[in-house]
Every structure is written in structure tokens, then in C-alpha cells.
Protein backbone atom coordinates (compact mmCIF):
# COMPACT_ATOMS: atom_id res chain seq x y z
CA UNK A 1 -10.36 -3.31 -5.26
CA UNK A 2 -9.67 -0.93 -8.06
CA UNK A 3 -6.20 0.85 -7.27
CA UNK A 4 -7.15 4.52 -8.86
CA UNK A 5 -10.54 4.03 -6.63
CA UNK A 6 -8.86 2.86 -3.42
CA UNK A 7 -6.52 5.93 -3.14
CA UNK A 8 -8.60 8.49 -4.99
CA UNK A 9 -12.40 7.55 -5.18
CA UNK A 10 -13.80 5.06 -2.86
CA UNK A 11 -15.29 5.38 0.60
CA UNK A 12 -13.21 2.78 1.92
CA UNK A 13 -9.77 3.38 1.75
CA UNK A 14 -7.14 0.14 1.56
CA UNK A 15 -6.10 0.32 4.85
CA UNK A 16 -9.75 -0.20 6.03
CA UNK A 17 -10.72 -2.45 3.07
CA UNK A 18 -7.28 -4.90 3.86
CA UNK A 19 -8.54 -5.16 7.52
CA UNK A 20 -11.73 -6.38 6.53
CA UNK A 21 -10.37 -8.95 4.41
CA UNK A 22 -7.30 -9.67 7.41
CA UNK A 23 -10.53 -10.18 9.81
CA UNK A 24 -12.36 -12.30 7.38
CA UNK A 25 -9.14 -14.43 6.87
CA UNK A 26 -8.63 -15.17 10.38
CA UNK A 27 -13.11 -15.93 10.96
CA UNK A 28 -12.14 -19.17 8.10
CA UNK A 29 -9.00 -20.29 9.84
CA UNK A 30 -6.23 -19.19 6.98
CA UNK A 31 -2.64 -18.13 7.74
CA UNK A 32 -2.82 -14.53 6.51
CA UNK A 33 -3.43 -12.49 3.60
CA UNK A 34 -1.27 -11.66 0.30
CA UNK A 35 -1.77 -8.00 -0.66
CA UNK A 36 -0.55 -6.22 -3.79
CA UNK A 37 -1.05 -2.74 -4.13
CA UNK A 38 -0.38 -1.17 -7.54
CA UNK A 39 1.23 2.52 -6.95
CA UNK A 40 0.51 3.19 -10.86
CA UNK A 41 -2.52 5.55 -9.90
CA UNK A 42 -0.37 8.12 -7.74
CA UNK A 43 1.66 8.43 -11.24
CA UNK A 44 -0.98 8.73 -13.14
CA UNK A 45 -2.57 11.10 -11.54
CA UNK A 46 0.56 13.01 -11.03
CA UNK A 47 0.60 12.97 -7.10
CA UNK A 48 4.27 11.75 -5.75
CA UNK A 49 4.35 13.40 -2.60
CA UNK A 50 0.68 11.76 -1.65
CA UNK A 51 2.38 8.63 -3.17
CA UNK A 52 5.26 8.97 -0.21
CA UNK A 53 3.10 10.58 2.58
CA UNK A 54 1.05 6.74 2.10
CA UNK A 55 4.02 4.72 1.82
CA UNK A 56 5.61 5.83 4.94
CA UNK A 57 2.31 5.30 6.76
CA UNK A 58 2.15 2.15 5.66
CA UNK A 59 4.03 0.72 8.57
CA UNK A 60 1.55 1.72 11.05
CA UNK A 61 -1.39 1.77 9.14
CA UNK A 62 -0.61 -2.43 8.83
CA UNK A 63 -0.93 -2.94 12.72
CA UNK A 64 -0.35 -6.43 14.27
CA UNK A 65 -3.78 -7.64 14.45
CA UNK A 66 -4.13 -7.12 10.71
CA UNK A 67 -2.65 -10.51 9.41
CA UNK A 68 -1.39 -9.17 5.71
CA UNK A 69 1.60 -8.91 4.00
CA UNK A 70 1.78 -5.87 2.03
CA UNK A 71 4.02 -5.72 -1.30
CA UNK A 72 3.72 -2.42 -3.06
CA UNK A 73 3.55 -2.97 -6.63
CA UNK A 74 5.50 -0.20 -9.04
CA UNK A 75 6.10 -0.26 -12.96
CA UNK A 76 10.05 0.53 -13.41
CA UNK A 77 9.80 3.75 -15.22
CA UNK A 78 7.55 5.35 -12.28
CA UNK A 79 10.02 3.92 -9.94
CA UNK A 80 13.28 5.43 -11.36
CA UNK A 81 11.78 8.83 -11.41
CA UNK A 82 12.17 9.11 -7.80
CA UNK A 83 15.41 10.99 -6.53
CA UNK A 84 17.92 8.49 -4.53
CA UNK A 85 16.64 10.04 -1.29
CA UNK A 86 12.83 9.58 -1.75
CA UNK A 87 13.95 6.02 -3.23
CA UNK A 88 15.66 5.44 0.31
CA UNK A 89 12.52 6.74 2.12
CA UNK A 90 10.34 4.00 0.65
CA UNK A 91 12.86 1.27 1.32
CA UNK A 92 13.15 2.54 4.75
CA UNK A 93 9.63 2.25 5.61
CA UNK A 94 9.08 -1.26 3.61
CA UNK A 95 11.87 -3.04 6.02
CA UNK A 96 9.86 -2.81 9.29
């Protein structure tokens, strides 16, 4: 799924589009599902505090029956122009 179209354009957002794909996974009798999502688009488009308000959902919005493992994808430069705190946010919410 296009990243710019799964957080700004699409009718299915990730989250629903990821459980789809976790259900699918587990119908064929794999182990789980690899998902990188690339955080680019929330730059590009200039929104960073939609950019945190879906990373620290991301914890719930990746329930237990949804067999994925999420790794959130982020080009240096965009990275480092987050403040210490809102880098400590992210973290936060990517260790549970």
C-alpha cells in the first residue's frame, strides 16, 4: 500500500488494511506478518503532530489478534528534526 495514500488518501487506513493481511496470514498457516511503514509522507506533507498522534496509537491500534510486527520506517534527516522529548515519545510507544 502506497504510504502518502494510506495516511492521507485511501479508504482503508493501515491499521485496517494490516489486519486484513494479519487475518489472511493466519487463513494459510504462516507465523505472522512483517510490516514496514514509511513515515516520509507525514514530512512531506508537513504534518508532525498527525505524525505523533499515529505513532502513539500505534500500540493499541496493533491489538493481539493482529499477528504483525510493526517497524516504522524514517529517513534520518526527518528523524533528527524532532525535539528530544517528541523523540522520547515515539520510543516510548515503540517498546510495548
Amino acid at each position: 500500500m502506497d504510504a502518502s495514500k494510506a495516511y492521507f488518501g485511501s479508504l482503508t487506513d493501515s491499521v485496517s488494511f494490516i489486519a486484513s493481511l494479519s487475518k489472511l496470514v493466519k487463513e494459510t498457516g504462516k507465523n505472522g506478518l512483517s510490516v514496514f511503514e514509511d513515515m516520509g509522507p507525514f514530512f512531506y506533507y508537513n504534518k508532525l503532530n498527525d505524525l505523533l498522534r499515529y505513532e502513539t496509537s500505534l500500540s493499541s491500534s496493533y491489538r493481539p489478534w493482529i499477528k504483525a510486527k510493526p517497524f516504522c520506517v524514517y529517513n534520518k534527516l526527518d528523524y533528527n528534526r524532532f525535539v528530544i522529548k517528541q523523540k522520547k515519545t515515539i520510543s516510548r510507544n515503540h517498546n510495548k
